[in-house]
PDB file of N, CA and C in Angstrom:
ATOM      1  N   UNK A   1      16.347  -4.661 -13.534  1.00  0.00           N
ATOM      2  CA  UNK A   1      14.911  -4.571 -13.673  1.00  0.00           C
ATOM      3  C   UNK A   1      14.310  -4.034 -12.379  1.00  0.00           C
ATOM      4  N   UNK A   2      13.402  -3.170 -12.439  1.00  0.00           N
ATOM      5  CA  UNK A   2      12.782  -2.482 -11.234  1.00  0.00           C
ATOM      6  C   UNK A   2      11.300  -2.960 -11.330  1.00  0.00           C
ATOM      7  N   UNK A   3      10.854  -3.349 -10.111  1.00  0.00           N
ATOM      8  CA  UNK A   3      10.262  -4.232  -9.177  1.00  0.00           C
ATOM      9  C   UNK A   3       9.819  -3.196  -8.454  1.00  0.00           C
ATOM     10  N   UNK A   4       8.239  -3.125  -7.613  1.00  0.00           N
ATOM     11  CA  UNK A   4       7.771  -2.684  -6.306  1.00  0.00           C
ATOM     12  C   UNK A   4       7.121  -3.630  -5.373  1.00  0.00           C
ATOM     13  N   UNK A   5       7.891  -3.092  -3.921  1.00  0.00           N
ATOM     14  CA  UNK A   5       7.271  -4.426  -2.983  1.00  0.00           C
ATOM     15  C   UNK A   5       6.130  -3.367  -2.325  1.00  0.00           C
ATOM     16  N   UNK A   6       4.875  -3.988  -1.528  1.00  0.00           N
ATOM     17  CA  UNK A   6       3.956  -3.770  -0.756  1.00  0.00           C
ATOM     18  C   UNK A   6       4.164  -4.071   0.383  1.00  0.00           C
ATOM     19  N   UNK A   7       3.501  -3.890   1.190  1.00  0.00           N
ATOM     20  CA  UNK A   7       3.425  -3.864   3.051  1.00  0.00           C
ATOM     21  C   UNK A   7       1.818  -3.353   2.857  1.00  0.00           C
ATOM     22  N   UNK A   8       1.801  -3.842   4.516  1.00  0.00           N
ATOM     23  CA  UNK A   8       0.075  -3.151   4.551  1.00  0.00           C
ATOM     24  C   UNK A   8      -0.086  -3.322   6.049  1.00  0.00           C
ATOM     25  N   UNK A   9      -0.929  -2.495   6.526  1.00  0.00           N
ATOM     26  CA  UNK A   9      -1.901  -2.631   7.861  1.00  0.00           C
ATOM     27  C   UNK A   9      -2.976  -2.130   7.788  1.00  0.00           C
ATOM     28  N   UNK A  10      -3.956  -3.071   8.009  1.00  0.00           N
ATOM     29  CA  UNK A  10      -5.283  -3.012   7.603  1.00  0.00           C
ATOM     30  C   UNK A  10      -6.094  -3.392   9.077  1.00  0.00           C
ATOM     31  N   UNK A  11      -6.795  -2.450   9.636  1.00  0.00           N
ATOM     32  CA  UNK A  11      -7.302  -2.031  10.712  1.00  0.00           C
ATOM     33  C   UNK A  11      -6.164  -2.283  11.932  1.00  0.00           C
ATOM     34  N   UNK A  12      -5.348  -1.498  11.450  1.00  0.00           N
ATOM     35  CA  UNK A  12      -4.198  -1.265  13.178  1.00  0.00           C
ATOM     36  C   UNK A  12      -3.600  -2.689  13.100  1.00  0.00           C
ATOM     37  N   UNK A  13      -3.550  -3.818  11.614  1.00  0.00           N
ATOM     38  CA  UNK A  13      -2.966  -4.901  12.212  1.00  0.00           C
ATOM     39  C   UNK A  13      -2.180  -5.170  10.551  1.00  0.00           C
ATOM     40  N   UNK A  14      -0.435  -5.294  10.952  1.00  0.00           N
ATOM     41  CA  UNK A  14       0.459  -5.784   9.610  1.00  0.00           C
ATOM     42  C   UNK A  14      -0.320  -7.049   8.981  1.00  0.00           C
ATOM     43  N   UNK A  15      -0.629  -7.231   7.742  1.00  0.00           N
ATOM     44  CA  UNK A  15      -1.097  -8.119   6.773  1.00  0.00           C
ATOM     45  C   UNK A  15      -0.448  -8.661   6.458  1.00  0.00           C
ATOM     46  N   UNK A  16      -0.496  -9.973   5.796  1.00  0.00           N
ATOM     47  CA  UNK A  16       0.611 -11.055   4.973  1.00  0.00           C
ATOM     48  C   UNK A  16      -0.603 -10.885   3.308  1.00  0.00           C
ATOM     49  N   UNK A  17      -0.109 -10.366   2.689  1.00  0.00           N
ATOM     50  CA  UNK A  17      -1.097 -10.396   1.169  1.00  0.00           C
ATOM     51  C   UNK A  17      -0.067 -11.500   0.344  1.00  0.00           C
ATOM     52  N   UNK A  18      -0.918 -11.917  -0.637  1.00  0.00           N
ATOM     53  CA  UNK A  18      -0.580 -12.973  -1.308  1.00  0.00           C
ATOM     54  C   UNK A  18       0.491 -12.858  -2.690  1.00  0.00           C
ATOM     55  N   UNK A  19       0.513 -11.210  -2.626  1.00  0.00           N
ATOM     56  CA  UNK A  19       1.144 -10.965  -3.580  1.00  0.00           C
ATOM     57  C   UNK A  19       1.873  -9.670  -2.825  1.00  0.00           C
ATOM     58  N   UNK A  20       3.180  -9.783  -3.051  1.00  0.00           N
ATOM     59  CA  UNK A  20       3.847  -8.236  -2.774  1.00  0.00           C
ATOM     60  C   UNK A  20       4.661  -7.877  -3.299  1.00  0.00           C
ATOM     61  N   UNK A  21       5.136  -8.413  -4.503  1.00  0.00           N
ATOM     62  CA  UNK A  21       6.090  -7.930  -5.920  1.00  0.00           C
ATOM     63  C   UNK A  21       4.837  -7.483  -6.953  1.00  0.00           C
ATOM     64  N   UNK A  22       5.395  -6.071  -7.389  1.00  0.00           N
ATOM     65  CA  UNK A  22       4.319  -5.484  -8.485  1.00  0.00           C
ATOM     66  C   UNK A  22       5.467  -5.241  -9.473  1.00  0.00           C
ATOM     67  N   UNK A  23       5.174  -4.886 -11.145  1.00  0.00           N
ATOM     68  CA  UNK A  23       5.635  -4.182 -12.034  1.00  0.00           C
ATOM     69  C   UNK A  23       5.652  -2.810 -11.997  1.00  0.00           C
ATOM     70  N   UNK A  24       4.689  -2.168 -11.779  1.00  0.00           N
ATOM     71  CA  UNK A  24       4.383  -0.727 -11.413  1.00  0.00           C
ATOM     72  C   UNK A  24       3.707  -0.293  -9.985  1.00  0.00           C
ATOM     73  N   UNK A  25       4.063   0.921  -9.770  1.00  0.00           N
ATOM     74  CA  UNK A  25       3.816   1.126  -8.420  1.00  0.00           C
ATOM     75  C   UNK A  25       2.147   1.226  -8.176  1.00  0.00           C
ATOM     76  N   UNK A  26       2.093   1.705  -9.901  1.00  0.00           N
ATOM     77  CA  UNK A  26      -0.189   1.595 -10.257  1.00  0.00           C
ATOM     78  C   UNK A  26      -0.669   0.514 -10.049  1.00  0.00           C
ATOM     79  N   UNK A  27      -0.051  -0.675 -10.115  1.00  0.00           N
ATOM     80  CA  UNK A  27       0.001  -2.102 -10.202  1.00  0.00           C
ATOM     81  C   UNK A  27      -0.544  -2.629  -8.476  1.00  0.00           C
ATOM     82  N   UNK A  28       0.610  -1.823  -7.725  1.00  0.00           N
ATOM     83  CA  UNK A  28       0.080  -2.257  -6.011  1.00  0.00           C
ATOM     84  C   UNK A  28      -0.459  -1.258  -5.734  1.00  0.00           C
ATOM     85  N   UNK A  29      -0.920  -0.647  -5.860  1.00  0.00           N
ATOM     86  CA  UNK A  29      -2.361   0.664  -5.540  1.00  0.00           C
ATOM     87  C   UNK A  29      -3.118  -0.115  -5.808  1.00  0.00           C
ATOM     88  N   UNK A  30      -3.474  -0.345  -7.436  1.00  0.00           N
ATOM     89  CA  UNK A  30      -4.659  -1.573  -7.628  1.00  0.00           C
ATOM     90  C   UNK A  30      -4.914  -2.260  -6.861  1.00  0.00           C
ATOM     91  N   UNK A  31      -4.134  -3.273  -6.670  1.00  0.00           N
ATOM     92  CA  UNK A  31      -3.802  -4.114  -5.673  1.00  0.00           C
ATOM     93  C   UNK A  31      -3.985  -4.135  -4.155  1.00  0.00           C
ATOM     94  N   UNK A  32      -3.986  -3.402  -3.496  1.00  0.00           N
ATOM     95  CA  UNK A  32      -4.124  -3.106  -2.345  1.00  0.00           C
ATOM     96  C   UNK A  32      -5.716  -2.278  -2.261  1.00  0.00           C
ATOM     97  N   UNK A  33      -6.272  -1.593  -3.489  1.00  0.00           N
ATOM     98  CA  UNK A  33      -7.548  -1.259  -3.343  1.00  0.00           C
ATOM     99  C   UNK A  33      -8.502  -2.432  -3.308  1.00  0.00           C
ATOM    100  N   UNK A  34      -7.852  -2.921  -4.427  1.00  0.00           N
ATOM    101  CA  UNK A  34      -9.064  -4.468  -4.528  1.00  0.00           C
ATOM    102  C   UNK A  34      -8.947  -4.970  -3.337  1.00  0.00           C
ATOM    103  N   UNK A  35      -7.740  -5.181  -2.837  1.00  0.00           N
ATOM    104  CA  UNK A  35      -7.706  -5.857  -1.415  1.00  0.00           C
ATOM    105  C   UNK A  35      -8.868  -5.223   0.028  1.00  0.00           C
ATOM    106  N   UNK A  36      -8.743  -4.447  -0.289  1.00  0.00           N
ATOM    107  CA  UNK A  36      -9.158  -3.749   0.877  1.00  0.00           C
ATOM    108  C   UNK A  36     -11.080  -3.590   0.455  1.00  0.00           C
ATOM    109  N   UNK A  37     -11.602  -3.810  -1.036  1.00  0.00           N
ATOM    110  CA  UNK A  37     -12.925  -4.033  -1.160  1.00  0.00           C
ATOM    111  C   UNK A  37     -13.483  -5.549  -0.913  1.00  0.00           C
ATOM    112  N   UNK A  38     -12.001  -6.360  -0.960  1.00  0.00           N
ATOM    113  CA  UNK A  38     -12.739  -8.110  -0.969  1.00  0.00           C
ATOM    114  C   UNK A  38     -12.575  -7.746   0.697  1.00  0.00           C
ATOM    115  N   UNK A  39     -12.489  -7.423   1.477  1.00  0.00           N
ATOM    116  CA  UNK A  39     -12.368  -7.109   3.159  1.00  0.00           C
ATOM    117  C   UNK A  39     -13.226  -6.471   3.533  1.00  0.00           C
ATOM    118  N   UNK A  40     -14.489  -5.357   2.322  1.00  0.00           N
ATOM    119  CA  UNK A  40     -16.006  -4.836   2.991  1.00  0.00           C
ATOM    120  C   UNK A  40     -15.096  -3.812   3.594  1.00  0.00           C
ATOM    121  N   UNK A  41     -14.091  -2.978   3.017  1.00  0.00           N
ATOM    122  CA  UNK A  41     -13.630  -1.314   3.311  1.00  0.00           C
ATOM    123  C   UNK A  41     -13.740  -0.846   2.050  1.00  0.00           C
ATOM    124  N   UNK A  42     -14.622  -0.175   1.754  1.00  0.00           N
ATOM    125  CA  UNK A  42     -15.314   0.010   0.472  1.00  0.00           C
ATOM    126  C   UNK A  42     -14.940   1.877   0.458  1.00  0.00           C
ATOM    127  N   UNK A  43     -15.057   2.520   1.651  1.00  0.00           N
ATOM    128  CA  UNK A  43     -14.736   3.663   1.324  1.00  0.00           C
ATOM    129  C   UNK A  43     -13.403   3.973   1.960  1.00  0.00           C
ATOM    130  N   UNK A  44     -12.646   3.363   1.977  1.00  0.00           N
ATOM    131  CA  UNK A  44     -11.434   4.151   1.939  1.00  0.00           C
ATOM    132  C   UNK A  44     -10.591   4.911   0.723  1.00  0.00           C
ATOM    133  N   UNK A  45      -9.885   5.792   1.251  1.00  0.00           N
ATOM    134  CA  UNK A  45      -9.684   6.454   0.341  1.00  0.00           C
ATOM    135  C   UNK A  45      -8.098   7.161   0.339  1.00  0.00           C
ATOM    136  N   UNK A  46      -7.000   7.530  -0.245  1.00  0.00           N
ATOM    137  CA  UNK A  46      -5.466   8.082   0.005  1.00  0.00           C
ATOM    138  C   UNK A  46      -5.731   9.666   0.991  1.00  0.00           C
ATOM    139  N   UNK A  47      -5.634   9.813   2.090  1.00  0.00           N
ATOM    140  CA  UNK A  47      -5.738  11.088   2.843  1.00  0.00           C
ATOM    141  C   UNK A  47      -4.206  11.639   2.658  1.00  0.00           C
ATOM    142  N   UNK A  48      -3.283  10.918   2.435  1.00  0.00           N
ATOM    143  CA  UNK A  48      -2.266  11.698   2.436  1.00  0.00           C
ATOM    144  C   UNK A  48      -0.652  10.512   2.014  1.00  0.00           C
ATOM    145  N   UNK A  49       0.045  11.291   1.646  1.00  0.00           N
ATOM    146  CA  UNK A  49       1.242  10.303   1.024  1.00  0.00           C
ATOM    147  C   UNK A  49       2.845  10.851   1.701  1.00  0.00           C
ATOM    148  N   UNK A  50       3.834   9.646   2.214  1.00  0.00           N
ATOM    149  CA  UNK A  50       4.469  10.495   3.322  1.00  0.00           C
ATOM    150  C   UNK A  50       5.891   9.518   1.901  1.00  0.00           C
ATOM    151  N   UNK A  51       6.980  10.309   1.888  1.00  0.00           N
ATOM    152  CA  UNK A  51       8.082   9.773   1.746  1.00  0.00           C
ATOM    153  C   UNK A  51       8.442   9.065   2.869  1.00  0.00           C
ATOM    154  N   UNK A  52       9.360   8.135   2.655  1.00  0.00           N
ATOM    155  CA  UNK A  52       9.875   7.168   4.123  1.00  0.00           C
ATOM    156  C   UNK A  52      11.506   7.692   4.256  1.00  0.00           C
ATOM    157  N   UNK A  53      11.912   8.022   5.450  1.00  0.00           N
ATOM    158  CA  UNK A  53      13.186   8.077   5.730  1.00  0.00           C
ATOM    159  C   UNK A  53      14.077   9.131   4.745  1.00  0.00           C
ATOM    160  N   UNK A  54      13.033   9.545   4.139  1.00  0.00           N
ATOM    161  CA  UNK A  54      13.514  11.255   2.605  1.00  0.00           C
ATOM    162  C   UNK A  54      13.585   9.943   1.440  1.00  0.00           C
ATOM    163  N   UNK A  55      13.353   8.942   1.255  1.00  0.00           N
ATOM    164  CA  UNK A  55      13.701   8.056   0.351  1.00  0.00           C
ATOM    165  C   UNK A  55      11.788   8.684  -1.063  1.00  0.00           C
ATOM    166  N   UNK A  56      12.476   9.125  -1.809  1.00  0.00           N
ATOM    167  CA  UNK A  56      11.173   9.521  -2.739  1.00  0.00           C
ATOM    168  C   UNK A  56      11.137   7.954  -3.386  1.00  0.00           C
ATOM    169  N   UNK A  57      11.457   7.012  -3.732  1.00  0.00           N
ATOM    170  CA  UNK A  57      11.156   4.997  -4.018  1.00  0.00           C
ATOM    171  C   UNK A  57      10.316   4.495  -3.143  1.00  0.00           C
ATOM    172  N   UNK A  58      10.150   4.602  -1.970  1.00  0.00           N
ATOM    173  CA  UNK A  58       9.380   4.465  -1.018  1.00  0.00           C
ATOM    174  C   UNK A  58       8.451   5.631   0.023  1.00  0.00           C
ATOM    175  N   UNK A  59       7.448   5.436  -0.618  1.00  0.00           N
ATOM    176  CA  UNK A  59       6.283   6.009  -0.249  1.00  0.00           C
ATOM    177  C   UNK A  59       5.177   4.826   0.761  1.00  0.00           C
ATOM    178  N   UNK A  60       4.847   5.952   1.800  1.00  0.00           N
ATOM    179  CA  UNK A  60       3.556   5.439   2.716  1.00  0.00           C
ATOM    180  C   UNK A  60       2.191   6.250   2.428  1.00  0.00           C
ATOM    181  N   UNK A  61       1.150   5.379   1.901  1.00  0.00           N
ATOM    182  CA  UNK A  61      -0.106   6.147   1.574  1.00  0.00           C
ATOM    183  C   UNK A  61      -1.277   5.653   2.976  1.00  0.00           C
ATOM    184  N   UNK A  62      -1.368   7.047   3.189  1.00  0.00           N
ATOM    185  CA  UNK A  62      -2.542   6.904   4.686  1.00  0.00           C
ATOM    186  C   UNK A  62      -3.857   6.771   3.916  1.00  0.00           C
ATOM    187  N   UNK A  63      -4.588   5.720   4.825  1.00  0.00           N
ATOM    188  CA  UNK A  63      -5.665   5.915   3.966  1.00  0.00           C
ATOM    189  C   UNK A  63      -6.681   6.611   5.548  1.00  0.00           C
ATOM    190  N   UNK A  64      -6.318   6.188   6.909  1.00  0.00           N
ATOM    191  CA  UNK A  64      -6.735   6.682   7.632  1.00  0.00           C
ATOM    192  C   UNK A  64      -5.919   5.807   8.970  1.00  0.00           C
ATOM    193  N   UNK A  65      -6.403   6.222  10.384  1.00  0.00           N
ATOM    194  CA  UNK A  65      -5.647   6.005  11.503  1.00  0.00           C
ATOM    195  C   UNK A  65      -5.062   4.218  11.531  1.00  0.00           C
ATOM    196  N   UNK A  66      -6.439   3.682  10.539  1.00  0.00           N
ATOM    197  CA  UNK A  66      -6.049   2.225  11.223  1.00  0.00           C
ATOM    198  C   UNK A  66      -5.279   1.407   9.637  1.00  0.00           C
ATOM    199  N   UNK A  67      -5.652   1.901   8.296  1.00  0.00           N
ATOM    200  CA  UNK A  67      -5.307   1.495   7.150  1.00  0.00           C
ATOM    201  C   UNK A  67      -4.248   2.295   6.563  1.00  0.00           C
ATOM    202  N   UNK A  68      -3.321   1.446   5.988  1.00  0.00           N
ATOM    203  CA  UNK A  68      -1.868   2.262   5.401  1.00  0.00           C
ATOM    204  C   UNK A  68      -1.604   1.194   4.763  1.00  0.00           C
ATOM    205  N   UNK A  69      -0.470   2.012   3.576  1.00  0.00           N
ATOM    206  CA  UNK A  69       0.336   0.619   3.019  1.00  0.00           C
ATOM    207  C   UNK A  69       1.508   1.689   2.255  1.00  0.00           C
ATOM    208  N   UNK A  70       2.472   0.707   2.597  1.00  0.00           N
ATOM    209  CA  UNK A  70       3.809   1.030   1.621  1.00  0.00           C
ATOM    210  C   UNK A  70       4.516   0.208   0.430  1.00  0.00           C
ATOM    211  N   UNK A  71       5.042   1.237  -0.406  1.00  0.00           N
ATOM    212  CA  UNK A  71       4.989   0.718  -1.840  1.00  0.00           C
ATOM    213  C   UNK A  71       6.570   1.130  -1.801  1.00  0.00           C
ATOM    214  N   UNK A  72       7.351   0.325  -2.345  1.00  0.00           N
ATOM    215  CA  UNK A  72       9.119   0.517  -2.320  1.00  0.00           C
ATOM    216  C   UNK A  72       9.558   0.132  -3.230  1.00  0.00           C
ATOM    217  N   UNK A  73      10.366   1.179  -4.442  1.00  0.00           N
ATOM    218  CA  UNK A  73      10.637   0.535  -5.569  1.00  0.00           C
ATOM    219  C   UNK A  73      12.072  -0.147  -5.223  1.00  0.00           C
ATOM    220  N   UNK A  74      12.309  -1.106  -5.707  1.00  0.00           N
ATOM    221  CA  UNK A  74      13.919  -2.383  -5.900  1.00  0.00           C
ATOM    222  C   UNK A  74      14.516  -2.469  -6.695  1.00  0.00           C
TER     223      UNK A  74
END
């Protein structure tokens, strides 16, 4: 069964979120957007999406210098 985990840094600082096993990778996008509106970052937005290490399962989405998060399928 395939599983996606989350990570996050949210203003230049690693997060502990309450949830970091998703079903779909749409699942922690959601997830990490809502997160980031209950926190009053209302306009952030994906500037750019990096593969990690050539691994295409794990993706890093920039949202800007200080907000990021990575999504890794298992």
């Amino acid at each position: 069964m395939k599983y996606y985990t989350l990570e996050a840094i949210v203003q230049g600082r690693p997060v502990k979120l309450k949830r970091s096993m998703f079903a779909s990778r749409n699942e922690a996008i959601n997830y990490m957007f809502q997160y980031y509106e209950d926190h009053a970052l209302y306009s952030l937005q994906v500037q750019d999406e990096y593969p990690v290490n050539d691994n295409k399962h794990c993706v890093e989405y920039v949202c800007n210098f200080h907000n990021r998060f990575i999504i890794a399928r298992n």
